[in-house]
PDB file of N, CA and C in Angstrom:
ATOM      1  N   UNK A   1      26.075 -19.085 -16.612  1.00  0.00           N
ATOM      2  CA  UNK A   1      24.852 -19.502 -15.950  1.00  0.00           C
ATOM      3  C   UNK A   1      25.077 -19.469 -14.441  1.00  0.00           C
ATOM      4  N   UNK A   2      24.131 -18.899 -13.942  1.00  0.00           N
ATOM      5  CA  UNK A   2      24.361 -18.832 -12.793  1.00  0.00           C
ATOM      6  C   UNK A   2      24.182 -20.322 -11.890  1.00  0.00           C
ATOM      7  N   UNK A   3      24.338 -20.054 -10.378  1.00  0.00           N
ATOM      8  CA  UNK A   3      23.793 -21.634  -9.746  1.00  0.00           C
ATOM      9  C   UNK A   3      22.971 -21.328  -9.097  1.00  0.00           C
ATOM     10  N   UNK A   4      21.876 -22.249  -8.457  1.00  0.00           N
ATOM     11  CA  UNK A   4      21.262 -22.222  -7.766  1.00  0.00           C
ATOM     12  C   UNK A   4      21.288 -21.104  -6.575  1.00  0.00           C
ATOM     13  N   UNK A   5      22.589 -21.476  -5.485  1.00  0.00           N
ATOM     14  CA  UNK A   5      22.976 -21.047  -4.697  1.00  0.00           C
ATOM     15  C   UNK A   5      22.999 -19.267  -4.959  1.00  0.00           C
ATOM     16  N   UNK A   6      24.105 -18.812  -5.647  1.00  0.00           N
ATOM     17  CA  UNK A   6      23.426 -17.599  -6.167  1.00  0.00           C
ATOM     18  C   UNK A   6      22.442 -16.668  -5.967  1.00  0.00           C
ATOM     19  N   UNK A   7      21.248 -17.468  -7.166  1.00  0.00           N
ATOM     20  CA  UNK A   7      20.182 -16.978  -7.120  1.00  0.00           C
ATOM     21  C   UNK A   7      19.356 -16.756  -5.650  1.00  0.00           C
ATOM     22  N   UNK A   8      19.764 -17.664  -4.811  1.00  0.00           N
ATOM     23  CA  UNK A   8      18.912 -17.766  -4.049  1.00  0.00           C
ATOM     24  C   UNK A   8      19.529 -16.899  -2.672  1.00  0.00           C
ATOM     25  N   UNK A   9      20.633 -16.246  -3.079  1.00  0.00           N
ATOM     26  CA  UNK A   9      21.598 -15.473  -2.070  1.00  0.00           C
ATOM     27  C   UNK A   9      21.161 -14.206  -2.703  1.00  0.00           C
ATOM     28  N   UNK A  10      21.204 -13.650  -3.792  1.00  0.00           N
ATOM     29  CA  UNK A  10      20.428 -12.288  -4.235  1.00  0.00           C
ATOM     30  C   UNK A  10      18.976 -12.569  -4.062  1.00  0.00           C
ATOM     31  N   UNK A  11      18.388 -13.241  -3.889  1.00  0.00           N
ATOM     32  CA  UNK A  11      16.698 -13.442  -4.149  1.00  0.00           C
ATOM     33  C   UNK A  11      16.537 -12.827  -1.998  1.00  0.00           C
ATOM     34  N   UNK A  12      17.435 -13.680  -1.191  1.00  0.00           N
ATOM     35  CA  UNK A  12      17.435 -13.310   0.233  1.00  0.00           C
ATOM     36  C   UNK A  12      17.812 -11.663   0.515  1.00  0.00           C
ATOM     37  N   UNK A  13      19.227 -11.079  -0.057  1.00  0.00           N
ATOM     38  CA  UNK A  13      19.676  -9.879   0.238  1.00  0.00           C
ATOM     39  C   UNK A  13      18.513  -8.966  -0.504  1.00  0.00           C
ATOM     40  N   UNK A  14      17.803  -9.325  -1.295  1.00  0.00           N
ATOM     41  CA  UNK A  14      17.169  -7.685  -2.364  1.00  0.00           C
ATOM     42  C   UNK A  14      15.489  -8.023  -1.918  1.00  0.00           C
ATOM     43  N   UNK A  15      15.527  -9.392  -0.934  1.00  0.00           N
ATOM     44  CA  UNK A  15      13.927  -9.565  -0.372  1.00  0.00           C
ATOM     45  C   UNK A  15      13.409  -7.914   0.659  1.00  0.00           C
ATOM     46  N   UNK A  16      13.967  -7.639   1.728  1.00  0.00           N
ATOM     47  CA  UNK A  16      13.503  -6.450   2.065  1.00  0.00           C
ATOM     48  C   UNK A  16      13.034  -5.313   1.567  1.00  0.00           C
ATOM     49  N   UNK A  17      14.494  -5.022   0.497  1.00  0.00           N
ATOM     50  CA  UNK A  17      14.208  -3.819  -0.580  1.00  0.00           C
ATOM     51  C   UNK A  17      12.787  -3.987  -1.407  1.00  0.00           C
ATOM     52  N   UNK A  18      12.367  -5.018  -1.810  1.00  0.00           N
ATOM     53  CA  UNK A  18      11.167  -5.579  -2.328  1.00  0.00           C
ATOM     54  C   UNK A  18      10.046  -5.597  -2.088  1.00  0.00           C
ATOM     55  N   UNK A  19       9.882  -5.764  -0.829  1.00  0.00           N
ATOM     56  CA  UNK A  19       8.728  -6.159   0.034  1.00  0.00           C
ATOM     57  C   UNK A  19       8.651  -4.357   0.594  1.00  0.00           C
ATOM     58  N   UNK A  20       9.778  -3.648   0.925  1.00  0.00           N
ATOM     59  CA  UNK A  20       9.559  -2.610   1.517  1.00  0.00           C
ATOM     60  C   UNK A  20       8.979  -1.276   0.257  1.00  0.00           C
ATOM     61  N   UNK A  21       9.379  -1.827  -0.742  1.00  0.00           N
ATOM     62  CA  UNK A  21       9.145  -0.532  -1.648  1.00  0.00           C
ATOM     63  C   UNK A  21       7.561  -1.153  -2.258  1.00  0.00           C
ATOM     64  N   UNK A  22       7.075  -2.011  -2.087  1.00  0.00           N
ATOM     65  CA  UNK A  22       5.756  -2.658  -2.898  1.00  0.00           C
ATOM     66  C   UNK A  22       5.050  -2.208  -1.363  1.00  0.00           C
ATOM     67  N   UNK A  23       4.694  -2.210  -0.192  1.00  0.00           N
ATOM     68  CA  UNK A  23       3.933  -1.500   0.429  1.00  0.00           C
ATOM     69  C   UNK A  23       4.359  -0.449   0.562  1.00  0.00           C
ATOM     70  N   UNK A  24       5.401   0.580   0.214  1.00  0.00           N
ATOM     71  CA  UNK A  24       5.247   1.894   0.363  1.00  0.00           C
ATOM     72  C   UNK A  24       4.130   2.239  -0.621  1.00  0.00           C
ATOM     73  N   UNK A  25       4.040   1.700  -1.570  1.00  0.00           N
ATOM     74  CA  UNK A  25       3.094   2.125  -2.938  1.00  0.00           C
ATOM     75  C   UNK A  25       1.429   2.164  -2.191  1.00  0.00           C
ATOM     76  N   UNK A  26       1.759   1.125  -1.123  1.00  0.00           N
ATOM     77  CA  UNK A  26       0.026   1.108  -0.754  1.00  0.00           C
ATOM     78  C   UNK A  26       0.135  -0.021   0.329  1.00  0.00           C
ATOM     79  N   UNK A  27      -0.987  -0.479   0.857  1.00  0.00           N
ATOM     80  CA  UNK A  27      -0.973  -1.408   1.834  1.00  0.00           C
ATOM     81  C   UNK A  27      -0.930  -3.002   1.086  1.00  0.00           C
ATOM     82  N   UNK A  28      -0.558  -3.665   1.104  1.00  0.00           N
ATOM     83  CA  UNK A  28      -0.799  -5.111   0.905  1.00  0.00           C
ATOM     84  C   UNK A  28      -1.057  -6.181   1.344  1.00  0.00           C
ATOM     85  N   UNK A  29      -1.466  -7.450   1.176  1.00  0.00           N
ATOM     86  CA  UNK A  29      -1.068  -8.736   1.970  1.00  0.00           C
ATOM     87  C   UNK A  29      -0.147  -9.613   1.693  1.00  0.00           C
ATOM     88  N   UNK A  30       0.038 -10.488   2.417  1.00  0.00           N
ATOM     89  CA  UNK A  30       1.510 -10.914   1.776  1.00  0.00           C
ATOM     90  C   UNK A  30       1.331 -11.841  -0.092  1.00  0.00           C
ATOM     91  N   UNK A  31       0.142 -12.882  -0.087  1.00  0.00           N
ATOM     92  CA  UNK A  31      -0.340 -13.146  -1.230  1.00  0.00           C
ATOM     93  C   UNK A  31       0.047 -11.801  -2.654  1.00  0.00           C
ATOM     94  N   UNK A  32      -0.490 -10.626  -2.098  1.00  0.00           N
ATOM     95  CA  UNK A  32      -0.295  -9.873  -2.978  1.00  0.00           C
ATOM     96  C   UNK A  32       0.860  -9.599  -3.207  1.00  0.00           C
ATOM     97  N   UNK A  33       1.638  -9.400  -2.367  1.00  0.00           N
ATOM     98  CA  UNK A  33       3.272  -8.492  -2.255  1.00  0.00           C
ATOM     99  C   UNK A  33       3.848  -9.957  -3.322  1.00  0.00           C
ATOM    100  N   UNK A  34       3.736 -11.200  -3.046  1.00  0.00           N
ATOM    101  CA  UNK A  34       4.665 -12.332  -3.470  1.00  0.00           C
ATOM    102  C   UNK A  34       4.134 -12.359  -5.382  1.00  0.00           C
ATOM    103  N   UNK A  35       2.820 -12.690  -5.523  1.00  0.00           N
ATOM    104  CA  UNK A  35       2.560 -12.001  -6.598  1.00  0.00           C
ATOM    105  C   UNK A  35       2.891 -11.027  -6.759  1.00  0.00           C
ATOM    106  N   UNK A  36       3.079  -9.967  -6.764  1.00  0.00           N
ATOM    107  CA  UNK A  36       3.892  -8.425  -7.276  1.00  0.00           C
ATOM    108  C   UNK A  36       4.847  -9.020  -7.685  1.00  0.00           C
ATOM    109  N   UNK A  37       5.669  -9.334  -6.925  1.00  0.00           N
ATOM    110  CA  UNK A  37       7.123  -9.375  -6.978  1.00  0.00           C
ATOM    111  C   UNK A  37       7.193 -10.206  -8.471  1.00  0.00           C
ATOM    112  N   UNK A  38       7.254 -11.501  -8.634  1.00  0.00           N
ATOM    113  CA  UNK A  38       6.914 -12.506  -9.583  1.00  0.00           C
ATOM    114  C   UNK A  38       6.665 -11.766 -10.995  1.00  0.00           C
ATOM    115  N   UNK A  39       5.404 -11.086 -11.169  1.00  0.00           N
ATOM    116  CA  UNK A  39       5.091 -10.694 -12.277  1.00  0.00           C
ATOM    117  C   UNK A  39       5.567  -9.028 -12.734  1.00  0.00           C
ATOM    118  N   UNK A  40       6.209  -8.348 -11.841  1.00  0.00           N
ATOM    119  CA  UNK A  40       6.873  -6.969 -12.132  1.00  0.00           C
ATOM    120  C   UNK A  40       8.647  -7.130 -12.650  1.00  0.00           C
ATOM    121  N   UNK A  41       8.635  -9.146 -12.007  1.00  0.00           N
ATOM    122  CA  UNK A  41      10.526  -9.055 -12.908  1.00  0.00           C
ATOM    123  C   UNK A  41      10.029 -10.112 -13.655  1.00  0.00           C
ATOM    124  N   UNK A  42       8.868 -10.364 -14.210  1.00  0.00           N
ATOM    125  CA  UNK A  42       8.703 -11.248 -15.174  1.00  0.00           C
ATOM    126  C   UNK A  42       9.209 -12.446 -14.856  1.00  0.00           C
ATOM    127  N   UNK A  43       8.827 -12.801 -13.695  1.00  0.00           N
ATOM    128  CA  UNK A  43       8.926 -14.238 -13.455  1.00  0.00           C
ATOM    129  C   UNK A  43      10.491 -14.651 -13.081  1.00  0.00           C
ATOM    130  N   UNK A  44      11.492 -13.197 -13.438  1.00  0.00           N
ATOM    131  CA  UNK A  44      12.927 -13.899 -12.490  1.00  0.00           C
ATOM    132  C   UNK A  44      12.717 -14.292 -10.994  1.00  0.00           C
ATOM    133  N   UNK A  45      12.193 -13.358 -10.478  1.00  0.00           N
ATOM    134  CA  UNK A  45      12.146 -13.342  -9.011  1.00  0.00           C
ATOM    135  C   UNK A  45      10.913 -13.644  -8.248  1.00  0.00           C
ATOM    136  N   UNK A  46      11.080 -15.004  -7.943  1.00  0.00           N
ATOM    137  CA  UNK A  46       9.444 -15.838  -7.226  1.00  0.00           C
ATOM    138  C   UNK A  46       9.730 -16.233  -5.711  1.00  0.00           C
ATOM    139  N   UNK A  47       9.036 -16.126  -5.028  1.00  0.00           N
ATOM    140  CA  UNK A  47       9.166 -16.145  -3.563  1.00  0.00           C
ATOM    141  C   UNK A  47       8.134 -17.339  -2.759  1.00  0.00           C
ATOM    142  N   UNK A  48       8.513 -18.622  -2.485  1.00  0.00           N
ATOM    143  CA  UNK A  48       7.495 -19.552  -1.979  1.00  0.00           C
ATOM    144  C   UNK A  48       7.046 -18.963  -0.466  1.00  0.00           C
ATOM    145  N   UNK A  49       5.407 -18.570  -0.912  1.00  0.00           N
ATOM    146  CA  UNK A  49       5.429 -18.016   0.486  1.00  0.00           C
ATOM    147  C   UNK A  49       5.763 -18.522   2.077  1.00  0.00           C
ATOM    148  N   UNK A  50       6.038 -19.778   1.862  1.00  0.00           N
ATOM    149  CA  UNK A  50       6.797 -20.394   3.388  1.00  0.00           C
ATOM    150  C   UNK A  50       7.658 -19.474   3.437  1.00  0.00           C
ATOM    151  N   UNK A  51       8.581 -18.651   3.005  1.00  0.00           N
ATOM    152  CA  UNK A  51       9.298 -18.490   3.071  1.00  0.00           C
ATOM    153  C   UNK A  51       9.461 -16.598   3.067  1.00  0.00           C
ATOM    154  N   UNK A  52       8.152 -15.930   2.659  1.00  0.00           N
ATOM    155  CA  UNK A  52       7.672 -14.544   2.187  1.00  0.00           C
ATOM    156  C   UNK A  52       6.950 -14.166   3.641  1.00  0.00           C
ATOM    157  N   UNK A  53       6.167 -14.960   4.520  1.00  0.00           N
ATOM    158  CA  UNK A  53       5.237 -14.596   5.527  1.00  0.00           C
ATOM    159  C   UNK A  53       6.548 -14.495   6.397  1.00  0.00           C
ATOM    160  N   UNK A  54       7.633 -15.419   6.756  1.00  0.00           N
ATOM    161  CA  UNK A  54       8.816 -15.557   7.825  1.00  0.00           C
ATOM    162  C   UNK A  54       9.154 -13.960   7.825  1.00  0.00           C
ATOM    163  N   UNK A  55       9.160 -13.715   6.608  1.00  0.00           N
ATOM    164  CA  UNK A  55       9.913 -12.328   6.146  1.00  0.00           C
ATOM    165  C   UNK A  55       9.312 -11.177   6.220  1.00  0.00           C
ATOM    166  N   UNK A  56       7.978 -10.794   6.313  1.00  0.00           N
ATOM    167  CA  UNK A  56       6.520 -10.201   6.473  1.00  0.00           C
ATOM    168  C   UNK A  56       7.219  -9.766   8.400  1.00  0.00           C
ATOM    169  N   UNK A  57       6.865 -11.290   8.683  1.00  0.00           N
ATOM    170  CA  UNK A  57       7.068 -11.047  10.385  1.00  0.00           C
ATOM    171  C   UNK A  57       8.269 -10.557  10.870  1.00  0.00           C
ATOM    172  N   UNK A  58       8.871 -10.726  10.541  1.00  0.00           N
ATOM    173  CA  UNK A  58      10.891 -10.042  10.958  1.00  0.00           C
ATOM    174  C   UNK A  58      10.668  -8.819  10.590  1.00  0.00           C
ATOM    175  N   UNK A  59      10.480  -8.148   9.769  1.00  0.00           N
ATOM    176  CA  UNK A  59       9.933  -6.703   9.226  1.00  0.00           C
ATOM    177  C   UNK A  59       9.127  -6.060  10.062  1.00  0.00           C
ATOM    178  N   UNK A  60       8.370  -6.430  10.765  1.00  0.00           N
ATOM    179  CA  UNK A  60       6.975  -5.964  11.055  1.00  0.00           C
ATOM    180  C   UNK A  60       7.678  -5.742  13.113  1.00  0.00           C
ATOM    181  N   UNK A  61       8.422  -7.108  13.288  1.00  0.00           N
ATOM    182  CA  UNK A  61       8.743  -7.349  14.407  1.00  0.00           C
ATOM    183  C   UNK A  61       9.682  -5.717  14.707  1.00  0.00           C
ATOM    184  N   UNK A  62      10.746  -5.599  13.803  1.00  0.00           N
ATOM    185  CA  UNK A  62      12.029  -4.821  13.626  1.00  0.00           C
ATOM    186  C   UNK A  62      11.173  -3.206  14.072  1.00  0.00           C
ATOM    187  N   UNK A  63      10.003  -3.383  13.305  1.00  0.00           N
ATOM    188  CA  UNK A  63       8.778  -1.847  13.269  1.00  0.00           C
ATOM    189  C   UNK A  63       8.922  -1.123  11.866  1.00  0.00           C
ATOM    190  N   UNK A  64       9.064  -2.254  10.635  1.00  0.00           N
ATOM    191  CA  UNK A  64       9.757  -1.360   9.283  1.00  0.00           C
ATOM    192  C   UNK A  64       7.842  -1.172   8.758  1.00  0.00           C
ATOM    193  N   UNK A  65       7.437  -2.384   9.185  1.00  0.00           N
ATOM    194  CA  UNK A  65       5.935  -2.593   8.544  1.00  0.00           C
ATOM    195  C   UNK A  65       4.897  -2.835  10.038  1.00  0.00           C
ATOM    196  N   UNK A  66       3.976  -2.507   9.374  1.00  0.00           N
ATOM    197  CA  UNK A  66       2.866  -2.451  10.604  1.00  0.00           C
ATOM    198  C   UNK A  66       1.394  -3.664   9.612  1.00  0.00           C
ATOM    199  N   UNK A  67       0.857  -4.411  10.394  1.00  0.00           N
ATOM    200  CA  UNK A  67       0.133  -5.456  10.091  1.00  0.00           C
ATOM    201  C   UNK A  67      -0.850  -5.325  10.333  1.00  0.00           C
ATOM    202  N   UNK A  68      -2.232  -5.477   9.412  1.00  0.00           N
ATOM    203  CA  UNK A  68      -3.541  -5.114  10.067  1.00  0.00           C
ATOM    204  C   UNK A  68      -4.232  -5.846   9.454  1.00  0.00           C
ATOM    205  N   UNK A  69      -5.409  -7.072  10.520  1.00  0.00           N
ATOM    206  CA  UNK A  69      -6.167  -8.174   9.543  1.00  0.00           C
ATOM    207  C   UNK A  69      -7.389  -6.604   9.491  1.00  0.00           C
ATOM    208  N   UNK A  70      -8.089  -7.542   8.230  1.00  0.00           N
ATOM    209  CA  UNK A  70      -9.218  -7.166   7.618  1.00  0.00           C
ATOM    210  C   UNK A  70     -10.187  -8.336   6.999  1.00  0.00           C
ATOM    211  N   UNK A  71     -11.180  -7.794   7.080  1.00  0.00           N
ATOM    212  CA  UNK A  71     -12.144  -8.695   6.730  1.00  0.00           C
ATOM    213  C   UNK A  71     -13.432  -8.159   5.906  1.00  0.00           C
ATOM    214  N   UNK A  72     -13.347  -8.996   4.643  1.00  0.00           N
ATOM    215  CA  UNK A  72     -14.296  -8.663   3.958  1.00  0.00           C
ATOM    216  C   UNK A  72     -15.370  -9.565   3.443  1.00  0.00           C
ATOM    217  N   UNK A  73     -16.527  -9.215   3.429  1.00  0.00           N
ATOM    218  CA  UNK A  73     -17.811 -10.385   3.458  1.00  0.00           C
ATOM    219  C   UNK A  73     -17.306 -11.168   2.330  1.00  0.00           C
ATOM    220  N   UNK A  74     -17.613 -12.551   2.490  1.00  0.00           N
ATOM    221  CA  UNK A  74     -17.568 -13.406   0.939  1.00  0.00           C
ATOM    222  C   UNK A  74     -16.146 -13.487   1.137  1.00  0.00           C
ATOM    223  N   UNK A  75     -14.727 -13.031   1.914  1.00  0.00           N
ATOM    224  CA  UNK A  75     -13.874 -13.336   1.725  1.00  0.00           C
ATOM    225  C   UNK A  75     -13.261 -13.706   3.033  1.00  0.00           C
ATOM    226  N   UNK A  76     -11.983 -14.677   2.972  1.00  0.00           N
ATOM    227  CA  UNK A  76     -11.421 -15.017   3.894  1.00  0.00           C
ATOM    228  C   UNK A  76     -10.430 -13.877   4.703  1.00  0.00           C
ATOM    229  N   UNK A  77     -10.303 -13.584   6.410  1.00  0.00           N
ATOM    230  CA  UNK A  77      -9.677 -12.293   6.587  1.00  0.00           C
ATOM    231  C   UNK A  77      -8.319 -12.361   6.413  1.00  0.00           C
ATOM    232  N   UNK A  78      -7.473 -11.136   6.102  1.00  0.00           N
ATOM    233  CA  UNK A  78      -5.807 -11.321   5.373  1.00  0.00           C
ATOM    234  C   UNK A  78      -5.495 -10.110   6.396  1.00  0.00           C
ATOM    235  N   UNK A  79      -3.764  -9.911   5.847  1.00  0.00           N
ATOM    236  CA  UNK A  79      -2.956  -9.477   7.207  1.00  0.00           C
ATOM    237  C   UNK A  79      -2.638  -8.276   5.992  1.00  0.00           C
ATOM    238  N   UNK A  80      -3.086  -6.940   6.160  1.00  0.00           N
ATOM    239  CA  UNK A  80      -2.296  -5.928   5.181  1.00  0.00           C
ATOM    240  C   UNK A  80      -1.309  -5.491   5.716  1.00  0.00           C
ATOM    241  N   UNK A  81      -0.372  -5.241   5.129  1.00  0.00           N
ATOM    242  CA  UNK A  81       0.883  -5.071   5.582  1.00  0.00           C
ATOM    243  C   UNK A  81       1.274  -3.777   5.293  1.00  0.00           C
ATOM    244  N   UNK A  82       1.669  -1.679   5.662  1.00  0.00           N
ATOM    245  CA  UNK A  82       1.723  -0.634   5.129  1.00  0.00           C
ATOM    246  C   UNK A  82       3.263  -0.764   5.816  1.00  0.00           C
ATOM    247  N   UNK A  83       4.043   0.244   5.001  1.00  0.00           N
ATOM    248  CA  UNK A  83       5.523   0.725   5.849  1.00  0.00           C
ATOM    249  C   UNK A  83       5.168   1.766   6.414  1.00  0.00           C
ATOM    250  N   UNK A  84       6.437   1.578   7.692  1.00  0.00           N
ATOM    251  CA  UNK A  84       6.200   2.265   9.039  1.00  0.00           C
ATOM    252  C   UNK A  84       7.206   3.366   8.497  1.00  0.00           C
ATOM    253  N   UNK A  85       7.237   5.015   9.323  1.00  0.00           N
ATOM    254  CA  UNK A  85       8.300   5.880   9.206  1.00  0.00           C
ATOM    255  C   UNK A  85       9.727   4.978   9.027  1.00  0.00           C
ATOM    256  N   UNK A  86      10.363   4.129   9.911  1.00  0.00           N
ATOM    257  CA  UNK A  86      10.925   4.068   9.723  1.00  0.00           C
ATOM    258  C   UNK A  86      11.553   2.786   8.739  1.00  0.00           C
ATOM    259  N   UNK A  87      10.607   2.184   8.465  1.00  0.00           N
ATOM    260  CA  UNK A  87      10.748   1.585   7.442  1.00  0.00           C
ATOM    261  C   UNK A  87      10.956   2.000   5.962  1.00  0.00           C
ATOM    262  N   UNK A  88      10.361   3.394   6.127  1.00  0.00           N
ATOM    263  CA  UNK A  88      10.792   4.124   4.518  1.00  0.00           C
ATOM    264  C   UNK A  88      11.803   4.801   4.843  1.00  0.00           C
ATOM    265  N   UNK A  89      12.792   4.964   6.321  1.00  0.00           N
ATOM    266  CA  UNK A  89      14.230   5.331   6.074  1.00  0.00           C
ATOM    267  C   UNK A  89      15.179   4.410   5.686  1.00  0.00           C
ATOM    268  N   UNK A  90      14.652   3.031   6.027  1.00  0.00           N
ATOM    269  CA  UNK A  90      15.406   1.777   5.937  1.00  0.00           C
ATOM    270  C   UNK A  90      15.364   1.140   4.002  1.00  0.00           C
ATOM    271  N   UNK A  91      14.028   1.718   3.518  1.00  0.00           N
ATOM    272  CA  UNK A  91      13.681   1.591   1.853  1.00  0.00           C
ATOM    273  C   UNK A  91      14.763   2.505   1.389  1.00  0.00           C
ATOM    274  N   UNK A  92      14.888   3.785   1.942  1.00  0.00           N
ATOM    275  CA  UNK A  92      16.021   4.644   1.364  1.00  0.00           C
ATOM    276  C   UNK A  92      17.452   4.213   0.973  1.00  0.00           C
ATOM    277  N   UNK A  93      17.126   4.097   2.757  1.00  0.00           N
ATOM    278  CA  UNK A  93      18.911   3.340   2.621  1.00  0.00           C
ATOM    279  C   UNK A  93      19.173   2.132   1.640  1.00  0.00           C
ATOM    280  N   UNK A  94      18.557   1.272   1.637  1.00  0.00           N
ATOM    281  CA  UNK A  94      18.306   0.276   0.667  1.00  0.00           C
ATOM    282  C   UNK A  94      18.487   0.655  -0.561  1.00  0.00           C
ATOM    283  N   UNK A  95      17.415   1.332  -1.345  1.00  0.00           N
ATOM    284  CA  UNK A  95      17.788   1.806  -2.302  1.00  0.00           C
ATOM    285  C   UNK A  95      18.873   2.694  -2.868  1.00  0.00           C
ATOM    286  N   UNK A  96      19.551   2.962  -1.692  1.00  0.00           N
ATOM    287  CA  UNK A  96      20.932   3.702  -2.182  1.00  0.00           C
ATOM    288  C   UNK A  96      21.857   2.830  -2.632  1.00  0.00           C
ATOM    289  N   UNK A  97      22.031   1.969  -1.408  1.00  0.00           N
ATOM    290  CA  UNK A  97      23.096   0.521  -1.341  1.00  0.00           C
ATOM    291  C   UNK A  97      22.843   0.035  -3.186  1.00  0.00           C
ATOM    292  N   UNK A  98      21.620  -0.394  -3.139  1.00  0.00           N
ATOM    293  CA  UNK A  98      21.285  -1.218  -4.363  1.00  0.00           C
ATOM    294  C   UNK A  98      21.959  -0.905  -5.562  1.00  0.00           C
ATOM    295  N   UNK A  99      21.104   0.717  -5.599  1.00  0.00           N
ATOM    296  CA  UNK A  99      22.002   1.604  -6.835  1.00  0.00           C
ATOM    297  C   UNK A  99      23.172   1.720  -6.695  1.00  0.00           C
ATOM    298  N   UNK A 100      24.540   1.842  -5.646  1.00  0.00           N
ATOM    299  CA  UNK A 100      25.549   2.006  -5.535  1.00  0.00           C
ATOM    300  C   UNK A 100      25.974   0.474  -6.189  1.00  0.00           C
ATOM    301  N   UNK A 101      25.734  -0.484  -5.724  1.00  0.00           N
ATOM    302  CA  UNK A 101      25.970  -1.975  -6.155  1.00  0.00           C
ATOM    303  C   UNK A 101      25.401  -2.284  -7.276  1.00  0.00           C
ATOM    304  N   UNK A 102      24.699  -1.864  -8.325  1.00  0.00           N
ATOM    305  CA  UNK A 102      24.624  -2.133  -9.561  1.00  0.00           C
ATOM    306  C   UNK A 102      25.152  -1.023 -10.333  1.00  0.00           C
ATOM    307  N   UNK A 103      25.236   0.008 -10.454  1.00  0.00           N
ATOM    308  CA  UNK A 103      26.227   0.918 -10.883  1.00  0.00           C
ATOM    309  C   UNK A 103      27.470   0.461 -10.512  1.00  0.00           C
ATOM    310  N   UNK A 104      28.436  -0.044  -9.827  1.00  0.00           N
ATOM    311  CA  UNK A 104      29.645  -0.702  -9.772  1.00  0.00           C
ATOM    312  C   UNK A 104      29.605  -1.920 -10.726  1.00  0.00           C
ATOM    313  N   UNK A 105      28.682  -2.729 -10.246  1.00  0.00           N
ATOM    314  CA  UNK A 105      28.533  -4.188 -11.224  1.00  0.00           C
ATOM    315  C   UNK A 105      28.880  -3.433 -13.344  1.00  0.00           C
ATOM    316  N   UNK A 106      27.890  -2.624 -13.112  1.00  0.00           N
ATOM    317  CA  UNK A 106      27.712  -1.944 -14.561  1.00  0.00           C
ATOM    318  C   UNK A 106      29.194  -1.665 -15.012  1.00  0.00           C
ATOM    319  N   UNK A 107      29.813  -0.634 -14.385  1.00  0.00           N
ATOM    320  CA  UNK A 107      31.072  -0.455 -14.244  1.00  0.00           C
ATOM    321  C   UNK A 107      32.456  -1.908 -14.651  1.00  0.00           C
ATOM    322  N   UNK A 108      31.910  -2.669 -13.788  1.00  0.00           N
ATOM    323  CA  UNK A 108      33.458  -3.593 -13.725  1.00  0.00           C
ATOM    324  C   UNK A 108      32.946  -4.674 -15.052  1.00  0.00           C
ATOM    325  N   UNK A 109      31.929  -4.802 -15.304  1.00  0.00           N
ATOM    326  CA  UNK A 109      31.572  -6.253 -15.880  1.00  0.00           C
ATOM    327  C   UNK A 109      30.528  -5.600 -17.249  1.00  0.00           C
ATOM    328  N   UNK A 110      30.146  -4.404 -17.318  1.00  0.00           N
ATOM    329  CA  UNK A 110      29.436  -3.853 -18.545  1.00  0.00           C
ATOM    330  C   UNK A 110      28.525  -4.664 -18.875  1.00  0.00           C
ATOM    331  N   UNK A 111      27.108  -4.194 -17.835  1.00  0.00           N
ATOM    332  CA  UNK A 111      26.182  -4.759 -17.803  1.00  0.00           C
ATOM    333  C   UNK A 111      24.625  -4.118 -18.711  1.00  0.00           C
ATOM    334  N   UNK A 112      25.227  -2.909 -19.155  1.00  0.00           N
ATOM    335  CA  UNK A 112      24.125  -2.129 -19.521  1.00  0.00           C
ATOM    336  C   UNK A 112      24.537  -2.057 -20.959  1.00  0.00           C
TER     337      UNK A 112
END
């Protein structure tokens, strides 16, 4: 069983990879991206958004994501969030790392 601590040290390192590959798919807001996340690992991986918007802005600051309110009648206005060029070199790299680090895990500990 894992601990707390743990979880919450992979939930921080694999947050970018996350957030960066769910707006490559399309634009989002952060509400949406935190829902995504939640219901695509079946509820392993939940993100309190205090803690999802901090992460939105460091991204956006860096130039991985670009932020754009919108406003739609009958609704309150939200911040969509799309990846920037170089934010889908930074998803790459990411996703290499990732796969390199679970293909090893697979390897030493026979996870598959």
């Amino acid at each position: 069983m894992s601990t707390p601590l743990t979880e919450r040290e992979l939930k921080r390192s694999s947050a970018t990879l996350l957030v960066l590959a769910l707006v490559d798919e399309t634009p989002r807001h952060g509400y949406d991206i935190g829902k995504l996340i939640e219901q695509r690992s079946n509820g392993a991986i939940a993100f309190q958004m205090a803690s999802l918007y901090p992460l939105l802005y460091r991204l956006e600051h860096r130039g991985w994501i670009s932020g754009k309110w919108q406003e739609k009648t009958g609704e309150r206005r939200r911040r969509f969030y799309r990846i920037t060029p170089e934010g889908r070199k930074i998803l790459a790299s990411e996703r290499g790392i990732w796969q390199a680090f679970v293909g090893a895990l697979d390897r030493v500990a026979g996870l598959r």
